[in-house]
Protein backbone atom coordinates (compact mmCIF):
# COMPACT_ATOMS: atom_id res chain seq x y z
CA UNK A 1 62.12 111.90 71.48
CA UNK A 2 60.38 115.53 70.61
CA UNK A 3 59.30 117.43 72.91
CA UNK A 4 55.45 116.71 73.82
CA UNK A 5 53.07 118.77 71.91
CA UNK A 6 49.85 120.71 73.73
CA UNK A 7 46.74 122.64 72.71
CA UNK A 8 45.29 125.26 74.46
CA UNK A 9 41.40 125.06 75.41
CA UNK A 10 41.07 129.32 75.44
CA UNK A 11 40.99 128.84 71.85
CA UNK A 12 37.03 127.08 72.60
CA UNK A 13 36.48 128.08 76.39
CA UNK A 14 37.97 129.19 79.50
CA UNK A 15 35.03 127.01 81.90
CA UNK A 16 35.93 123.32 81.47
CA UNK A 17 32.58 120.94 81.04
CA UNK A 18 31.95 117.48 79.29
CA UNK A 19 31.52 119.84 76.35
CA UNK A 20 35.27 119.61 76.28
CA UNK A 21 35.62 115.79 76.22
CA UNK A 22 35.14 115.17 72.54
CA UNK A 23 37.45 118.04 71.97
CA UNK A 24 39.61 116.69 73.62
CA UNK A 25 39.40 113.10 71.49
CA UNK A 26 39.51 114.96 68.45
CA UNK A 27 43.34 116.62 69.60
CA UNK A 28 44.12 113.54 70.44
CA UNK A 29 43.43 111.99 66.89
CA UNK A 30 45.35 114.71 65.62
CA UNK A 31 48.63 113.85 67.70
CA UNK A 32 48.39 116.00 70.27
CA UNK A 33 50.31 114.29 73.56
CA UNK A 34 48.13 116.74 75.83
CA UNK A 35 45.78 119.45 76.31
CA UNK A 36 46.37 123.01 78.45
CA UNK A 37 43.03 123.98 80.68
CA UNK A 38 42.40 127.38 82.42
CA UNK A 39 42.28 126.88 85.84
CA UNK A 40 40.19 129.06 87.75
CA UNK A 41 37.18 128.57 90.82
CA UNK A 42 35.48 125.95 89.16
CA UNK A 43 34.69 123.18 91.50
CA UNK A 44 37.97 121.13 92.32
CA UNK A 45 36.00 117.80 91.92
CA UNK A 46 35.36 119.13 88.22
CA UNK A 47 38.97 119.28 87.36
CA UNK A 48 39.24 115.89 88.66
CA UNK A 49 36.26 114.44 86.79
CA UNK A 50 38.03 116.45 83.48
CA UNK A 51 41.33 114.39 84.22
CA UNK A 52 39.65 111.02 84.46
CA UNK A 53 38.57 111.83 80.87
CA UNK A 54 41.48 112.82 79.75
CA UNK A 55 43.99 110.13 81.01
CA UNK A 56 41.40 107.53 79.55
CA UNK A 57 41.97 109.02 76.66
CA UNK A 58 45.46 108.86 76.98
CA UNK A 59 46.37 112.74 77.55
CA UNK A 60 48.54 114.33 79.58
CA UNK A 61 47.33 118.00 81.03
CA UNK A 62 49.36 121.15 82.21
CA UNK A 63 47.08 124.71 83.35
CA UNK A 64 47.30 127.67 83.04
CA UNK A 65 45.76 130.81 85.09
CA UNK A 66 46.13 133.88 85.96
CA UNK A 67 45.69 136.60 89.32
CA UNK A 68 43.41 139.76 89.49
CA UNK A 69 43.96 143.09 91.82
CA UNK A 70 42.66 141.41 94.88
CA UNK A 71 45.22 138.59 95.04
CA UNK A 72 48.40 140.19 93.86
CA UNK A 73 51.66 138.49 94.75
CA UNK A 74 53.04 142.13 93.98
CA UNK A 75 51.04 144.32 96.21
CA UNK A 76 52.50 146.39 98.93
CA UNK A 77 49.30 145.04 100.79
CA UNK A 78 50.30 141.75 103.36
CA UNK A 79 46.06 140.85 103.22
CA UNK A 80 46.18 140.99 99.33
CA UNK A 81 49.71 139.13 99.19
CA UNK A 82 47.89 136.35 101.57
CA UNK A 83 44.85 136.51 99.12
CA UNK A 84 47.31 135.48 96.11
CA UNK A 85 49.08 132.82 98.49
CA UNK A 86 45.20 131.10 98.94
CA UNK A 87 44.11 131.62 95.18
CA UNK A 88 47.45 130.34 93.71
CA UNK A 89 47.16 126.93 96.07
CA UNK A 90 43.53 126.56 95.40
CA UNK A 91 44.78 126.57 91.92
CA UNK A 92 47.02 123.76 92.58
CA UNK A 93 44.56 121.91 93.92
CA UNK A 94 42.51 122.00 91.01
CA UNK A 95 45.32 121.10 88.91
CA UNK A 96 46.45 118.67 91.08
CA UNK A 97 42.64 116.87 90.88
CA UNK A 98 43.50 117.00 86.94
CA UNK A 99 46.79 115.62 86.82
CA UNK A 100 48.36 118.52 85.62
CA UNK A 101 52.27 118.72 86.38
CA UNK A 102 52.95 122.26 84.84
CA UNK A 103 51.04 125.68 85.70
CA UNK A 104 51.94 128.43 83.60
CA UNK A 105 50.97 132.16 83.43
CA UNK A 106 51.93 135.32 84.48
CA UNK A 107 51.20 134.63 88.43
CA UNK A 108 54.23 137.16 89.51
CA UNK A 109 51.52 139.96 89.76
CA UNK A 110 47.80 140.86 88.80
CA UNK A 111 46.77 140.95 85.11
CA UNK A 112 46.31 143.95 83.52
CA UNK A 113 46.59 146.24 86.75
CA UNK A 114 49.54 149.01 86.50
CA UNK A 115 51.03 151.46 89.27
CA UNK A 116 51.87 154.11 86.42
CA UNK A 117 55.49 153.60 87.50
CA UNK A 118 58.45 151.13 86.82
CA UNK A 119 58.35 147.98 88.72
CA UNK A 120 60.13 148.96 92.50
CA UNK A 121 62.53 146.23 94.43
CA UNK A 122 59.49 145.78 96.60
CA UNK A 123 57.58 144.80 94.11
CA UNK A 124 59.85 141.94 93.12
CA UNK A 125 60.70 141.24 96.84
CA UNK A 126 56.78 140.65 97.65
CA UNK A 127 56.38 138.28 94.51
CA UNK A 128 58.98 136.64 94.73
CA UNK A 129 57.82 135.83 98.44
CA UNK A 130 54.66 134.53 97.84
CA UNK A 131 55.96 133.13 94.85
CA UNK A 132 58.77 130.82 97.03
CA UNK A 133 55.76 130.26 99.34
CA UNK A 134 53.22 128.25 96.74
CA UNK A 135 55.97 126.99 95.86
CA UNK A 136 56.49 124.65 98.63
CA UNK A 137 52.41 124.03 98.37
CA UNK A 138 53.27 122.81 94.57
CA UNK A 139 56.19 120.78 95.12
CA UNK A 140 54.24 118.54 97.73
CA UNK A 141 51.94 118.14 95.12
CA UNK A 142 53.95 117.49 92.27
CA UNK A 143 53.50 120.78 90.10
CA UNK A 144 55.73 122.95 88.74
CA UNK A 145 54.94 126.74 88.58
CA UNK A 146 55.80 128.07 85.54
CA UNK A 147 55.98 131.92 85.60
CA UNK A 148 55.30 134.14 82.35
CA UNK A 149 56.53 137.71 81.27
CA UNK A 150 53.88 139.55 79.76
CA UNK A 151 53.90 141.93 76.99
CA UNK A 152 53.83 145.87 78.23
CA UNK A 153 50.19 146.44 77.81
CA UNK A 154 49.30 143.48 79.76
CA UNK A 155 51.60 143.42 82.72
CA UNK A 156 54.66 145.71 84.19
CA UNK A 157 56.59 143.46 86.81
CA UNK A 158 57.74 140.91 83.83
CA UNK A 159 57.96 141.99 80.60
CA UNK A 160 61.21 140.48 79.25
CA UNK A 161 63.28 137.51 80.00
CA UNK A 162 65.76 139.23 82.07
CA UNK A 163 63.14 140.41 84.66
CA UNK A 164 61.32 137.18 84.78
CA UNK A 165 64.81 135.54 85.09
CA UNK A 166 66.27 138.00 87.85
CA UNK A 167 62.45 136.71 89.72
CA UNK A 168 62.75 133.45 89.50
CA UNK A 169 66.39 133.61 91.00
CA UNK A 170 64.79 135.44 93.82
CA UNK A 171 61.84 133.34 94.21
CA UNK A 172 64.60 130.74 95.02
CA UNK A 173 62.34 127.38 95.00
CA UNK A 174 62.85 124.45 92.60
CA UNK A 175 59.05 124.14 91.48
CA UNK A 176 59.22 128.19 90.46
CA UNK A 177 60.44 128.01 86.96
CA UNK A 178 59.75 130.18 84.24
CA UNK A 179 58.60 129.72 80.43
CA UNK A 180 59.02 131.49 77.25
CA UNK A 181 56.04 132.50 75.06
CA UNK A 182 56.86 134.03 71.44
CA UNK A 183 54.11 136.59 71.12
CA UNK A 184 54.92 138.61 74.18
CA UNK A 185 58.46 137.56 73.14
CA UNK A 186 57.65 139.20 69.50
CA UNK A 187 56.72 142.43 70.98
CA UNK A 188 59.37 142.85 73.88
CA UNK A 189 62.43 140.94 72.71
CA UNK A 190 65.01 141.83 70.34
CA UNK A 191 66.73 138.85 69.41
CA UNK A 192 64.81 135.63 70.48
CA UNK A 193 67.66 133.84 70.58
CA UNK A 194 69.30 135.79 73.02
CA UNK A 195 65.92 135.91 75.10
CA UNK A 196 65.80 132.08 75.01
CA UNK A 197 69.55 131.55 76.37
CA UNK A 198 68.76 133.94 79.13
CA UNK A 199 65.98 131.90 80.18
CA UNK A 200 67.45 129.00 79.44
CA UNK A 201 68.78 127.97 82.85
CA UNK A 202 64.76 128.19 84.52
CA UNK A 203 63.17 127.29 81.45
CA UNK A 204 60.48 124.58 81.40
CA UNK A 205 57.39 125.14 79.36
CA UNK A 206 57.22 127.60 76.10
CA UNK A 207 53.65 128.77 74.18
CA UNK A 208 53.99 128.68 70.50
CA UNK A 209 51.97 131.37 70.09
CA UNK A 210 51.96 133.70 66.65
CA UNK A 211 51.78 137.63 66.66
CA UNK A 212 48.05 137.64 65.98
CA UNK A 213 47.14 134.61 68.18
CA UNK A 214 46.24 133.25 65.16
CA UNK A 215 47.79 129.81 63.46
CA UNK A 216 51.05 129.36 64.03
CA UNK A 217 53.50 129.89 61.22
CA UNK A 218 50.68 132.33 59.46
CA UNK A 219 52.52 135.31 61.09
CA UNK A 220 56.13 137.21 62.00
CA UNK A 221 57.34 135.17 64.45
CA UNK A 222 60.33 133.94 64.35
CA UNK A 223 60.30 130.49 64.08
CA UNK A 224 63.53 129.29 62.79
CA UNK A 225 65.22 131.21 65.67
CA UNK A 226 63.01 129.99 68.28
CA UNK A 227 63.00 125.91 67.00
CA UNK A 228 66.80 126.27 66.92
CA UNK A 229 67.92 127.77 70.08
CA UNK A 230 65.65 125.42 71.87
CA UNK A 231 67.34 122.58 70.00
CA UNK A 232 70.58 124.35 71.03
CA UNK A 233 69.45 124.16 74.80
CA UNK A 234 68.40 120.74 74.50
CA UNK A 235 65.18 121.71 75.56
CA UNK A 236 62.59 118.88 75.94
CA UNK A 237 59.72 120.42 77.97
CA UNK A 238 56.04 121.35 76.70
CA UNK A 239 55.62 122.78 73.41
CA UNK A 240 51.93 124.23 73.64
CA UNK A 241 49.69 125.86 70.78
CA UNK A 242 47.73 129.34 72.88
CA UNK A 243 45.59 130.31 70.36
CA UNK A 244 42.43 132.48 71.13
CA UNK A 245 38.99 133.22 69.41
CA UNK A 246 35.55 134.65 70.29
CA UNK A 247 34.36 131.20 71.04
CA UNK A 248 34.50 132.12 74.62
CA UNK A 249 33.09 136.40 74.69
CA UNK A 250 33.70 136.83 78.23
CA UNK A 251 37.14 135.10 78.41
CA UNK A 252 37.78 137.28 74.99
CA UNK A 253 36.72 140.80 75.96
CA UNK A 254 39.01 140.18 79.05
CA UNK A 255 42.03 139.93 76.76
CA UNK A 256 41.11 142.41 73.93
CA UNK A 257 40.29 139.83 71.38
CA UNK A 258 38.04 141.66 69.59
CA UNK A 259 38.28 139.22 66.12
CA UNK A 260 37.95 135.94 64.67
CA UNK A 261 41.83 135.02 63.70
CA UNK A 262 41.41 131.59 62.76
CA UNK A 263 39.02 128.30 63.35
CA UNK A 264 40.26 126.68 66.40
CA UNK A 265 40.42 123.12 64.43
CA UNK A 266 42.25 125.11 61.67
CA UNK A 267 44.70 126.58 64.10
CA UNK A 268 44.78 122.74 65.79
CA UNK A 269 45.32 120.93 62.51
CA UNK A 270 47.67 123.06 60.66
CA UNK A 271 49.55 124.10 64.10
CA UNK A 272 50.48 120.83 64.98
CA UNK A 273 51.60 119.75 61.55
CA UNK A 274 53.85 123.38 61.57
CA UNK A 275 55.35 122.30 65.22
CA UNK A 276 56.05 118.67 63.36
CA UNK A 277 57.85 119.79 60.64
CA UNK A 278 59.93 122.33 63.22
CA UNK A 279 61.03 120.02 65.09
CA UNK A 280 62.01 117.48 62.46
CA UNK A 281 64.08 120.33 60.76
CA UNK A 282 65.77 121.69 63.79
CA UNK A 283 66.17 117.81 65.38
CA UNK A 284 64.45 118.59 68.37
């Protein structure tokens, strides 16, 4: 059985709204086994509504989010750390209303906020805190937290598999795992494969994600190394498309997309047939 295939909604909006639902249908008719939703302060009954549609459609849902300055599981502030404890379990609330069972995204510290130093032991220790905390909050909900490393000009706390492994070990909870996603992995990794054993023993969700965000397979990436140390691993977890355009301006200027890559059906359509024929070559 291959791993189940997913499609990020970035690529058409961050908000989610019955503007998503025939999206939705349409992924589904192209043999998508489930769709990835930002989660953010929406209304929780909204998620829940969203899920409805989805399972009658015969989805499956994971989310993804992400934390800003004022809830930072990294701060050396306790009020701030306690701000990131409330946001991340309001998050799993709202995924929990979907029927999501994975969150992903780099929720070990605040997006795009630097100190202008190397990451400190405290650092780690305060994540890794809050981190083992929601943790417990997911678990009795049925979520696992999957925690993402960041390229350098988006994070500092995680930017390679080594860090994000060396938190997760610290975090020390079950439902804390980690996942691998091969753009940052492009920019910060040497050898994938060696980045994808490291992970390997906390891995549980990876973004197939090319160099430009664009379609996948269109770009430098490498596939053939990523498709076959996962097979290697016997990895069977989520295998989600993150794709992003201008669709959504405000979601896109927060992230520096600044360029159409791709249409988002384009990227769909020929990134689902790419992951296909991957995982039909490399028997995974």
């Amino acid at each position: 059985m291959p791993s189940p295939i997913g499609f990020n909604l970035l690529a058409w909006s961050a908000p989610i709204s019955e503007q998503m639902v025939p999206i939705a249908e349409r992924l589904k008719t192209i043999g998508y086994d489930g769709i990835e939703c930002f989660i953010d302060n929406q209304d929780v009954a909204a998620y829940g509504r969203f899920g409805t549609e989805l399972q009658q459609l015969g989805l499956r849902s994971t989310g993804v989010t992400v934390v800003g300055p004022d809830a930072n599981p990294a701060s050396e502030s306790a009020a701030v750390r306690a701000a990131a404890v409330d946001f991340l379990k309001g998050t799993i609330d709202r995924a929990h209303a979907m029927g999501a069972t994975v969150i992903c995204g780099p929720i070990h510290s605040a997006f795009a906020t630097f100190s202008k130093r190397e990451p400190q032991p405290e650092e780690y220790a305060h994540s890794a805190e809050v981190l083992h905390t929601v943790g417990d909050y997911a678990r009795q909900a049925g979520i696992v937290l999957a925690v993402e490393a960041l390229n350098r000009f988006e994070c500092y706390l995680c930017n390679t598999m080594p860090q994000l492994l060396g938190l997760i070990q610290q975090a020390d909870h079950p439902n804390v795992r980690a996942m691998f996603d091969t753009h940052h992995a492009n920019i910060e990794e040497k050898r994938f494969p060696d980045a994808i054993r490291t992970i390997a023993p906390v891995l549980t969700h990876v973004h197939i994600s090319e160099n430009d965000r664009g379609t996948p397979g269109d770009g430098n990436v490498r596939w053939d190394d990523t498709f076959r140390t996962l097979a290697e691993l016997n990895y069977t977890g989520w295998m989600t498309i993150e794709a992003f355009t201008r669709n959504d301006v405000d979601f896109a200027n927060s992230i520096n997309v600044w360029r159409e890559y791709d249409d988002p059906w384009a990227i769909a359509e020929k990134g689902f047939t790419f992951i296909r024929d991957m995982q039909e070559a490399h028997k995974i």
